[in-house]
PDB file of N, CA and C in Angstrom:
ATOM      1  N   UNK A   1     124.464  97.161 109.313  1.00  0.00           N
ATOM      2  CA  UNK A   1     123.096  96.732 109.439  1.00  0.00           C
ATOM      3  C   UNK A   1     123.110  95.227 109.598  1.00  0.00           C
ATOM      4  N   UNK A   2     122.141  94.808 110.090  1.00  0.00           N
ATOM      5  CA  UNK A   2     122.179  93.171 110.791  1.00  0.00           C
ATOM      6  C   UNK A   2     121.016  92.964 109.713  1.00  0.00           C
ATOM      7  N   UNK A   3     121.210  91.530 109.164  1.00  0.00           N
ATOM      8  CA  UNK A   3     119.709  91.133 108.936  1.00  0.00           C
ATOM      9  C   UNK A   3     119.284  90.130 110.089  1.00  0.00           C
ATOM     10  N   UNK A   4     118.627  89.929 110.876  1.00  0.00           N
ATOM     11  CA  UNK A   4     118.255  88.863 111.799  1.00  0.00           C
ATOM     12  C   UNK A   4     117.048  87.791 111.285  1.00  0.00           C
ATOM     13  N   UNK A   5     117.720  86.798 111.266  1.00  0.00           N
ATOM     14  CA  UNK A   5     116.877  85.392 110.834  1.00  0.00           C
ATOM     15  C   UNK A   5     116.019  84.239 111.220  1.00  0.00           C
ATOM     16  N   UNK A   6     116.773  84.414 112.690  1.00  0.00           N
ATOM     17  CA  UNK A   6     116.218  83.495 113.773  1.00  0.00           C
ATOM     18  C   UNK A   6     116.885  84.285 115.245  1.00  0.00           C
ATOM     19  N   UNK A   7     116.107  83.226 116.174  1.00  0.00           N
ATOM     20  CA  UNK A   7     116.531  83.670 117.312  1.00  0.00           C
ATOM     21  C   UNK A   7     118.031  83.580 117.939  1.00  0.00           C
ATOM     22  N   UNK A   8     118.650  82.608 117.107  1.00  0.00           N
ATOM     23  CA  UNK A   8     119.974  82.381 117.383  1.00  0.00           C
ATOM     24  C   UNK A   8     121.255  83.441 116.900  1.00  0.00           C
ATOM     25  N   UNK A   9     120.322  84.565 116.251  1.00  0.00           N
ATOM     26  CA  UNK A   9     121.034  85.408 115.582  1.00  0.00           C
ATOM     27  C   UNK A   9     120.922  86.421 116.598  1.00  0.00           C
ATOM     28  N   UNK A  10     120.160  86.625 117.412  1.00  0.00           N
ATOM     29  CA  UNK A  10     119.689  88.001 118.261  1.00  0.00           C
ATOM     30  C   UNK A  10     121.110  88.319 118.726  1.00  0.00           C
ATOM     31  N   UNK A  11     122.252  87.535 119.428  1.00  0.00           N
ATOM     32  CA  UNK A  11     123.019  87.624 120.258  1.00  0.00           C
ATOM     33  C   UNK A  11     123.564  88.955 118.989  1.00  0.00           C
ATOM     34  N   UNK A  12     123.879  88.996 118.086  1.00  0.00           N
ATOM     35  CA  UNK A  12     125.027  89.711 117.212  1.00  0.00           C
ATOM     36  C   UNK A  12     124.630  91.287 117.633  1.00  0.00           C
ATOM     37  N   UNK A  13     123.456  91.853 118.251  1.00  0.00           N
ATOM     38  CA  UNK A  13     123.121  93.125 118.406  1.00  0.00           C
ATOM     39  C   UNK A  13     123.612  93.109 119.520  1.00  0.00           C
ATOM     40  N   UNK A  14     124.326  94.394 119.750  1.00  0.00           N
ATOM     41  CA  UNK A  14     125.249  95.082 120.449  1.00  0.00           C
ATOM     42  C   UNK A  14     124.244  95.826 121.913  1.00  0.00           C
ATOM     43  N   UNK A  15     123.688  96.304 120.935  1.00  0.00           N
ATOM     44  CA  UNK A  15     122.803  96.972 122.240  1.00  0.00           C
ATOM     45  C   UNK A  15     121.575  96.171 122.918  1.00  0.00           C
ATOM     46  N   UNK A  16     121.345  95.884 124.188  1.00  0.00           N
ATOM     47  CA  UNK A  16     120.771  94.883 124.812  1.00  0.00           C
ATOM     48  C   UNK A  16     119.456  95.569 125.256  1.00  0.00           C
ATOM     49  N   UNK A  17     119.057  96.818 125.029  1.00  0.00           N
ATOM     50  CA  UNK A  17     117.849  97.181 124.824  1.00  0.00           C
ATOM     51  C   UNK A  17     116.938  96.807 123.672  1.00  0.00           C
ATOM     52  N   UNK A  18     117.751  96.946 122.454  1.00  0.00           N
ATOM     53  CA  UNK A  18     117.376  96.766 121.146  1.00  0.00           C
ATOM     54  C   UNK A  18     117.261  94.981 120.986  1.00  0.00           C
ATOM     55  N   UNK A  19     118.650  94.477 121.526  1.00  0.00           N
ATOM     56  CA  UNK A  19     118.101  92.761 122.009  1.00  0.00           C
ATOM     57  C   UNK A  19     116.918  92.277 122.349  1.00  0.00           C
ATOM     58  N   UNK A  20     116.688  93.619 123.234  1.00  0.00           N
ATOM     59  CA  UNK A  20     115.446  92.442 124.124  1.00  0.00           C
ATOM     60  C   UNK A  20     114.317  92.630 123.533  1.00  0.00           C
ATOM     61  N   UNK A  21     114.330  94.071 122.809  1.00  0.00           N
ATOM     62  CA  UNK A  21     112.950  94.447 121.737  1.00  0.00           C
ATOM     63  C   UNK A  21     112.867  93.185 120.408  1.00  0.00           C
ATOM     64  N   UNK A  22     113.761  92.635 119.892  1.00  0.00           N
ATOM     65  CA  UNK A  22     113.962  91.990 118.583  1.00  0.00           C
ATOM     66  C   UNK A  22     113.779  90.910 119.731  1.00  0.00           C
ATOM     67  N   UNK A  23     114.247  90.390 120.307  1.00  0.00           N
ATOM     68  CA  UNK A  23     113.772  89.147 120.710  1.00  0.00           C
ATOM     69  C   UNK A  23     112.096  88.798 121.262  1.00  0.00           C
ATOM     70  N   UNK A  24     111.527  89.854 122.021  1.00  0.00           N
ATOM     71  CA  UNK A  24     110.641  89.850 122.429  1.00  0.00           C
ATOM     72  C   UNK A  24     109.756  89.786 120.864  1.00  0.00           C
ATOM     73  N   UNK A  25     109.925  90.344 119.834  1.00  0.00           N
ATOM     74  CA  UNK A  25     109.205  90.528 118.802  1.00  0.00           C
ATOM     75  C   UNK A  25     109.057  89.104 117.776  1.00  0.00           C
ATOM     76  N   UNK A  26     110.397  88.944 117.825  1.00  0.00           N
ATOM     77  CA  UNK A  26     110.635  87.136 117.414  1.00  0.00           C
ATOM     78  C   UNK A  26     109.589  85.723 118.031  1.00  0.00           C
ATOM     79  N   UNK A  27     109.505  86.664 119.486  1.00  0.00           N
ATOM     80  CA  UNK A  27     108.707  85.564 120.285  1.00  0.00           C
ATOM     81  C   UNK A  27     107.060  85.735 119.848  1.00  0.00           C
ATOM     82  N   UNK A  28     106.709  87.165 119.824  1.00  0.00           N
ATOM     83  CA  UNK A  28     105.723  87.545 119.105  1.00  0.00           C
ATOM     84  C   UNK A  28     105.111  86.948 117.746  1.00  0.00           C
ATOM     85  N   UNK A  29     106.368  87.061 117.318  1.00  0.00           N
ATOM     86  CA  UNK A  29     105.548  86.524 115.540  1.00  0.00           C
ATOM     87  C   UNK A  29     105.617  85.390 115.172  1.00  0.00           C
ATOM     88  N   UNK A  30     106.657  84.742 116.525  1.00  0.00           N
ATOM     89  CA  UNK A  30     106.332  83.251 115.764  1.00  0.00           C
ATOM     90  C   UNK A  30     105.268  82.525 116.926  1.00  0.00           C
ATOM     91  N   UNK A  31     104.595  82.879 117.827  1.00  0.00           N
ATOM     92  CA  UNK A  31     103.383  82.839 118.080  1.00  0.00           C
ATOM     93  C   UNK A  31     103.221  81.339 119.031  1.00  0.00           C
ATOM     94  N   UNK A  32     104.726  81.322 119.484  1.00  0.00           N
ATOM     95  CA  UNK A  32     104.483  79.655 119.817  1.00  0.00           C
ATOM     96  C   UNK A  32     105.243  78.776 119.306  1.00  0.00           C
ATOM     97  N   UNK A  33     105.592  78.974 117.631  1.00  0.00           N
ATOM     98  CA  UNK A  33     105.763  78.270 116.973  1.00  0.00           C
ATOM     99  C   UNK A  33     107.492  78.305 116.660  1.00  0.00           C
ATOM    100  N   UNK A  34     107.995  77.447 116.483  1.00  0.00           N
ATOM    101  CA  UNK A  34     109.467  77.931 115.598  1.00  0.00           C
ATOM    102  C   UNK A  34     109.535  79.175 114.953  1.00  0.00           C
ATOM    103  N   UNK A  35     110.674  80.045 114.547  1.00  0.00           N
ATOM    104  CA  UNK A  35     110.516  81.913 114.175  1.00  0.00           C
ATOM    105  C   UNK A  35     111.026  80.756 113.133  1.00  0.00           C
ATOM    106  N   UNK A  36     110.165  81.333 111.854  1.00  0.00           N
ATOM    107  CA  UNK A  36     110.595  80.919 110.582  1.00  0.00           C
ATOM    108  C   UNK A  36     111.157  82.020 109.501  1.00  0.00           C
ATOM    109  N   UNK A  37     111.875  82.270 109.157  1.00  0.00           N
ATOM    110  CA  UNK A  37     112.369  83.638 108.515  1.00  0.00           C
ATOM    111  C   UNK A  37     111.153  83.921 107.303  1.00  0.00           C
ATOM    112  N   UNK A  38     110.999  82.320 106.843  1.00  0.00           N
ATOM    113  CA  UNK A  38     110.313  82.237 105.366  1.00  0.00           C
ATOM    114  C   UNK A  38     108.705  82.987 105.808  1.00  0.00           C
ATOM    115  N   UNK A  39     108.169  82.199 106.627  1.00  0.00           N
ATOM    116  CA  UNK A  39     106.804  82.374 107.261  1.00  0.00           C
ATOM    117  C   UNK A  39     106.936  83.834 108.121  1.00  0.00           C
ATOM    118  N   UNK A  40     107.412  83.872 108.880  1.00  0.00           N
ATOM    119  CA  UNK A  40     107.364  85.156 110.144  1.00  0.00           C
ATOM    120  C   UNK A  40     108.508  86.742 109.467  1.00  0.00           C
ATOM    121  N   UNK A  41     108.956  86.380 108.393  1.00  0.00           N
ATOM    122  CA  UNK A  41     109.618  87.514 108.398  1.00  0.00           C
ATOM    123  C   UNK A  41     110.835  87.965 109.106  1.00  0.00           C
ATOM    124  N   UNK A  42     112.055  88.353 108.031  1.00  0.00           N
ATOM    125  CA  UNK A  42     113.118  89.059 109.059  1.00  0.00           C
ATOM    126  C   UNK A  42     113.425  90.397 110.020  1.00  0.00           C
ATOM    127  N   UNK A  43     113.945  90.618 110.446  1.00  0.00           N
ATOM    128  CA  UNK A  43     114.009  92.041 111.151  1.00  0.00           C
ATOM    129  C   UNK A  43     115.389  92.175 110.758  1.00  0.00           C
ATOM    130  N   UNK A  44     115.639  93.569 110.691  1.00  0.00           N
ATOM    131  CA  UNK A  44     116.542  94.416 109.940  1.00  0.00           C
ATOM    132  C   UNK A  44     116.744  95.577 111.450  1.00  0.00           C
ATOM    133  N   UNK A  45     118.395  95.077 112.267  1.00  0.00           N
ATOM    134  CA  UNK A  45     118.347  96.357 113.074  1.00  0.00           C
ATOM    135  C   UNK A  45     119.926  97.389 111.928  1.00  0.00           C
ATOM    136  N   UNK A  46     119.265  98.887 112.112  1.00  0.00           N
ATOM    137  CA  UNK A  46     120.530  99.485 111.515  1.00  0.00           C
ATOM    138  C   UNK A  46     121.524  99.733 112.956  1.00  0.00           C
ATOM    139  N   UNK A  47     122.359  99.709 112.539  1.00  0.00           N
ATOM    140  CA  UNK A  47     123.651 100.122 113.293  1.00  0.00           C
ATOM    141  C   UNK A  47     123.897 101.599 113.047  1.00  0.00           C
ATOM    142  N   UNK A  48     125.277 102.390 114.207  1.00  0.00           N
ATOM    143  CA  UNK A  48     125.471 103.496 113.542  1.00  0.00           C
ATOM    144  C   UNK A  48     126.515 102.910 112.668  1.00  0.00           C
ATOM    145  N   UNK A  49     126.236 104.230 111.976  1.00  0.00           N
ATOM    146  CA  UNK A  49     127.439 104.023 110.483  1.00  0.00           C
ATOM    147  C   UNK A  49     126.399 103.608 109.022  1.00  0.00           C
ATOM    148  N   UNK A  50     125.063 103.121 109.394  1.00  0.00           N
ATOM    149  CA  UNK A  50     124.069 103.151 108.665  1.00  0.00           C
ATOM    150  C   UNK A  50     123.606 104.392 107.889  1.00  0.00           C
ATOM    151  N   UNK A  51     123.140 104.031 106.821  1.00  0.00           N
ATOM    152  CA  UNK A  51     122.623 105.575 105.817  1.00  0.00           C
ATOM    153  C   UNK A  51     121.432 105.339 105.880  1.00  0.00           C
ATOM    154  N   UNK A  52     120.710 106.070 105.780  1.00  0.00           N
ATOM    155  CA  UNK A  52     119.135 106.200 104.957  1.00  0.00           C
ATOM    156  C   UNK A  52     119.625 105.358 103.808  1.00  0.00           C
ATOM    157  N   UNK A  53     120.337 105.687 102.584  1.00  0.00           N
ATOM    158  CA  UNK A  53     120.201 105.643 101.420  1.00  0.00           C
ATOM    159  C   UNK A  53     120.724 103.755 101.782  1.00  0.00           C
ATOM    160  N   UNK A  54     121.592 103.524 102.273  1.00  0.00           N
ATOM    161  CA  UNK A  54     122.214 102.261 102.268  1.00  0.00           C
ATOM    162  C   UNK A  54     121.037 101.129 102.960  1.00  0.00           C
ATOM    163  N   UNK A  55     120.041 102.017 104.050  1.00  0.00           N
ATOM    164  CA  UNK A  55     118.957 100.839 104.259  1.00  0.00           C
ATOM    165  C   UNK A  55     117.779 100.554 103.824  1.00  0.00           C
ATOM    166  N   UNK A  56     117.831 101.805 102.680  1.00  0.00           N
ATOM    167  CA  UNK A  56     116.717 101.713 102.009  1.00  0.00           C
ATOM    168  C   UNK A  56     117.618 100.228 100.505  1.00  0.00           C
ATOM    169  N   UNK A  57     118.094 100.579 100.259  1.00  0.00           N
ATOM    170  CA  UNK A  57     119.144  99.965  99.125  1.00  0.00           C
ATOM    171  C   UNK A  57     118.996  98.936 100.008  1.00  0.00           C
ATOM    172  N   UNK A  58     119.314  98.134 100.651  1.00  0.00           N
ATOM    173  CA  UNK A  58     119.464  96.751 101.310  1.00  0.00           C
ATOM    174  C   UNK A  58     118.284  95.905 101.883  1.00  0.00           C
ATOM    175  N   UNK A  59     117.463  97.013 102.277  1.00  0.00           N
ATOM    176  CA  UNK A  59     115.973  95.830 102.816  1.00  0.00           C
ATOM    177  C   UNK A  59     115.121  96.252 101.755  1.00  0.00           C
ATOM    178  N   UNK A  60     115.296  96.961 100.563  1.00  0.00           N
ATOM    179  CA  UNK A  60     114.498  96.938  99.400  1.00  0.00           C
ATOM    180  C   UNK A  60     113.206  97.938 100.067  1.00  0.00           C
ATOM    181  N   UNK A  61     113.149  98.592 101.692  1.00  0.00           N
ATOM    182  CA  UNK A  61     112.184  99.241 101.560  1.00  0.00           C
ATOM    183  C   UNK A  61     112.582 100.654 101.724  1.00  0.00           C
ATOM    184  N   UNK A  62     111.155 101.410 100.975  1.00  0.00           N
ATOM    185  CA  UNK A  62     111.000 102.698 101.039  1.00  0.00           C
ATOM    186  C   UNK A  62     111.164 103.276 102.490  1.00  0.00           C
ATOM    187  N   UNK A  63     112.067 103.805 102.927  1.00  0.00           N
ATOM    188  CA  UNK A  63     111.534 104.343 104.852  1.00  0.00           C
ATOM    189  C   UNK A  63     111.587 105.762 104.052  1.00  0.00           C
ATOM    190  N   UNK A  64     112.151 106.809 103.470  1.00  0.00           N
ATOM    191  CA  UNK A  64     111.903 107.836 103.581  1.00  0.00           C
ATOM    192  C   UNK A  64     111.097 108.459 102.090  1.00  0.00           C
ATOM    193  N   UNK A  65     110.501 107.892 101.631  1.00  0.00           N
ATOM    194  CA  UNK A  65     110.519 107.862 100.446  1.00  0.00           C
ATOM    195  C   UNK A  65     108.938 107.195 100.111  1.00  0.00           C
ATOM    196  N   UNK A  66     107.438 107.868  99.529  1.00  0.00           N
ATOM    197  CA  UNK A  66     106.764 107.107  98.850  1.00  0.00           C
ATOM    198  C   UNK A  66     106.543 106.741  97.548  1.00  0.00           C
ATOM    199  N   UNK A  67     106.520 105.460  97.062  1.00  0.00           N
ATOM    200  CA  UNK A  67     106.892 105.489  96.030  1.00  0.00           C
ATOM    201  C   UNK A  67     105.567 105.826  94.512  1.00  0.00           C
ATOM    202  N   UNK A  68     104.446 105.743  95.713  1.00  0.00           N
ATOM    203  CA  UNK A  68     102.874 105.644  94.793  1.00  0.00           C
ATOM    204  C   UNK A  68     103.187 107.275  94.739  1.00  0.00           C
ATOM    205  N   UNK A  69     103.849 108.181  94.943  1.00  0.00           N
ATOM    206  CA  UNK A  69     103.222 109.382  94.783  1.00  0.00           C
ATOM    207  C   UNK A  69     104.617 110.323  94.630  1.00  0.00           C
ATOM    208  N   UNK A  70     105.447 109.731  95.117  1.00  0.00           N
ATOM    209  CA  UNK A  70     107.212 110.016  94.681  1.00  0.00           C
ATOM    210  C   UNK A  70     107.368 111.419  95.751  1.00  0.00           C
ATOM    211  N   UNK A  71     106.316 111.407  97.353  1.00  0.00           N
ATOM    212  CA  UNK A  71     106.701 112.441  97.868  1.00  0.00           C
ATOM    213  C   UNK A  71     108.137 111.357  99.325  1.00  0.00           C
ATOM    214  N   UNK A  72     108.485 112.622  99.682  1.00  0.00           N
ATOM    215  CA  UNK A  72     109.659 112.370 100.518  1.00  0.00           C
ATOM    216  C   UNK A  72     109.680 113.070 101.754  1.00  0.00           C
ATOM    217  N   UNK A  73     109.961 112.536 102.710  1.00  0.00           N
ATOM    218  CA  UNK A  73     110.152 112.927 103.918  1.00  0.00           C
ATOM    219  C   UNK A  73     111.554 114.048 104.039  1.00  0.00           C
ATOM    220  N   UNK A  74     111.194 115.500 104.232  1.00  0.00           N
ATOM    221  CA  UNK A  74     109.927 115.697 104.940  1.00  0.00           C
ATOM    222  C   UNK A  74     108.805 116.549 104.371  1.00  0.00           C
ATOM    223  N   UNK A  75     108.738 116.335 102.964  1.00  0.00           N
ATOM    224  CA  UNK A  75     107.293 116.734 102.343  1.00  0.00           C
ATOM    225  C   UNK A  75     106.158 116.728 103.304  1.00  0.00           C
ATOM    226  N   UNK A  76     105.330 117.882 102.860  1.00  0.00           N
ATOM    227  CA  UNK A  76     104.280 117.488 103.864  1.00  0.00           C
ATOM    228  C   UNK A  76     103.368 117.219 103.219  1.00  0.00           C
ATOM    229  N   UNK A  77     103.403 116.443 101.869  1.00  0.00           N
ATOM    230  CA  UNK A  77     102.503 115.385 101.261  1.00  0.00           C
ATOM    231  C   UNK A  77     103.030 113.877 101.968  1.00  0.00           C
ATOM    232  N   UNK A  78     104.314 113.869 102.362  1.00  0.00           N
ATOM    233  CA  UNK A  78     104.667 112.462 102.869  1.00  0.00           C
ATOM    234  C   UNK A  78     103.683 111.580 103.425  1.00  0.00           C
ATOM    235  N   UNK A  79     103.502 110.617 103.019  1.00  0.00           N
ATOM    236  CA  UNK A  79     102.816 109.282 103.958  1.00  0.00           C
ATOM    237  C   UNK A  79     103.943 108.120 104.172  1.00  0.00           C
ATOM    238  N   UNK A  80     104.567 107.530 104.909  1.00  0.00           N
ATOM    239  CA  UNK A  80     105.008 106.466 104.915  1.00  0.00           C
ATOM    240  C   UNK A  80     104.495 105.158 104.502  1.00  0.00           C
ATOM    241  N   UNK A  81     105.030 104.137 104.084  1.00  0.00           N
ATOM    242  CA  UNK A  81     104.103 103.194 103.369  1.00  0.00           C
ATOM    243  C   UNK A  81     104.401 102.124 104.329  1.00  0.00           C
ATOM    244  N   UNK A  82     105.445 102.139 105.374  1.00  0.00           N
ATOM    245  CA  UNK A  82     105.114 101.322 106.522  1.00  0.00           C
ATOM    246  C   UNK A  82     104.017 101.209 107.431  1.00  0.00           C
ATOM    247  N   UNK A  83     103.667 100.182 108.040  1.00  0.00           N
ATOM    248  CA  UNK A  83     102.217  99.671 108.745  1.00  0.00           C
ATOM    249  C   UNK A  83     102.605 100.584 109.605  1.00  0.00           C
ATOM    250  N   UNK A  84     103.631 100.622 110.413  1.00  0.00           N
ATOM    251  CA  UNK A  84     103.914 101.267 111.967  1.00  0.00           C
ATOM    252  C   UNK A  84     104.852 101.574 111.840  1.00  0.00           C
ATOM    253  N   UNK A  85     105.031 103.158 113.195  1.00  0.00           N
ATOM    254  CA  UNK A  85     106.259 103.441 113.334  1.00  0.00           C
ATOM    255  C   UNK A  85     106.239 103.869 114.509  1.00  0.00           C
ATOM    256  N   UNK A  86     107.344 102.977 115.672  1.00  0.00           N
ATOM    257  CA  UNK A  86     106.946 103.269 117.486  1.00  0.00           C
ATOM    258  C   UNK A  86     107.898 103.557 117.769  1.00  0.00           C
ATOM    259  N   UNK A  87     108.304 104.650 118.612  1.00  0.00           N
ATOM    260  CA  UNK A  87     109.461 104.888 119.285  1.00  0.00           C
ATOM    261  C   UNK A  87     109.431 104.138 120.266  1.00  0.00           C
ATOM    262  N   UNK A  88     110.846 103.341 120.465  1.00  0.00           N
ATOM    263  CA  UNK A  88     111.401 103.200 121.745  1.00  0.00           C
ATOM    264  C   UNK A  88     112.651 104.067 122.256  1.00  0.00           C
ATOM    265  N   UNK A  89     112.450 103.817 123.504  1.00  0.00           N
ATOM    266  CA  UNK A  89     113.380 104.378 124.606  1.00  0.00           C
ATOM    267  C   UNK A  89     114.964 104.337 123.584  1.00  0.00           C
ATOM    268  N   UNK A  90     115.428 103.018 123.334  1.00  0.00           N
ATOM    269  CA  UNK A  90     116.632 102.955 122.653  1.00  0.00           C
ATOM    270  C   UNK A  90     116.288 103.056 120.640  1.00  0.00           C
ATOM    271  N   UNK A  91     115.801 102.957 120.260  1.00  0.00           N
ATOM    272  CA  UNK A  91     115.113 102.867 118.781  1.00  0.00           C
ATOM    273  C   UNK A  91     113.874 103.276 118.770  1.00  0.00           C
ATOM    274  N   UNK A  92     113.836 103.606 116.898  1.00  0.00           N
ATOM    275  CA  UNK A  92     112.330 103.280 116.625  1.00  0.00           C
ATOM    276  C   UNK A  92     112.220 101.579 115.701  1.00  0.00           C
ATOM    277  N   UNK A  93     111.325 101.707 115.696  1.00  0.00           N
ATOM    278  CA  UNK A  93     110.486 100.324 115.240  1.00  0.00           C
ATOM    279  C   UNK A  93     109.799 100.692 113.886  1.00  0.00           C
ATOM    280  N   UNK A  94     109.645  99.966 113.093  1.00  0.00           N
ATOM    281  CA  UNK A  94     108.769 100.132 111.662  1.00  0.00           C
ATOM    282  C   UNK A  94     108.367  98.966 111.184  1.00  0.00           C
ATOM    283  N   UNK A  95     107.446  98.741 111.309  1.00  0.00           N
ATOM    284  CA  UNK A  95     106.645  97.678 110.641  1.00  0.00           C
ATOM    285  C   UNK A  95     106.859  97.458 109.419  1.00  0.00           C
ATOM    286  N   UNK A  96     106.801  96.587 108.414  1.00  0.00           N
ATOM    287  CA  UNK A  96     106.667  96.539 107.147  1.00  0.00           C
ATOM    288  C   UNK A  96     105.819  95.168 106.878  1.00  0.00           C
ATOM    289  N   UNK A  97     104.866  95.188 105.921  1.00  0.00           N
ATOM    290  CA  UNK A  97     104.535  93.463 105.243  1.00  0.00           C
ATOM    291  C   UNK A  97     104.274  93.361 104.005  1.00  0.00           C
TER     292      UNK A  97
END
């Protein structure tokens, strides 16, 4: 799993679909401005060889898992507690704030 910090970090992702999504998104949130990790937030791409359990354990968030109600994917009480979740062509995407 990558943590990505700035834009100078994008190069370390392997796949250049997933590049151009994290970069394009970098350009997004920092709005103009310098991508500030502190202010704009990091992005987290998993790699294969990634777990559920290991990226939930490392970016501290819930992806399969709610924690207000302790249901789990694929309960069909599940809600995700992420803002968004978009498929792309090469990945999905998940919001978090």
């Amino acid at each position: 799993m990558l943590f990505i910090r700035g834009p100078t970090e994008v190069a370390r992702i392997v796949d250049l679909d997933v590049r151009s999504l994290v970069s394009l998104r970098m350009s997004q949130l920092g709005d103009g401005e310098h991508y500030n990790p502190q202010a704009h937030g990091e992005l987290i791409v998993a790699e294969p060889g990634d777990t559920l359990v290991s990226l939930e354990g490392q970016c501290g968030c819930p992806i399969a898992s709610n924690p207000f109600d302790d249901a789990r994917y694929p309960d069909t009480d599940f809600v995700p507690v992420c803002e968004f979740i978009e498929e792309h062509p090469a990945c999905f995407e998940l919001g978090f704030v």
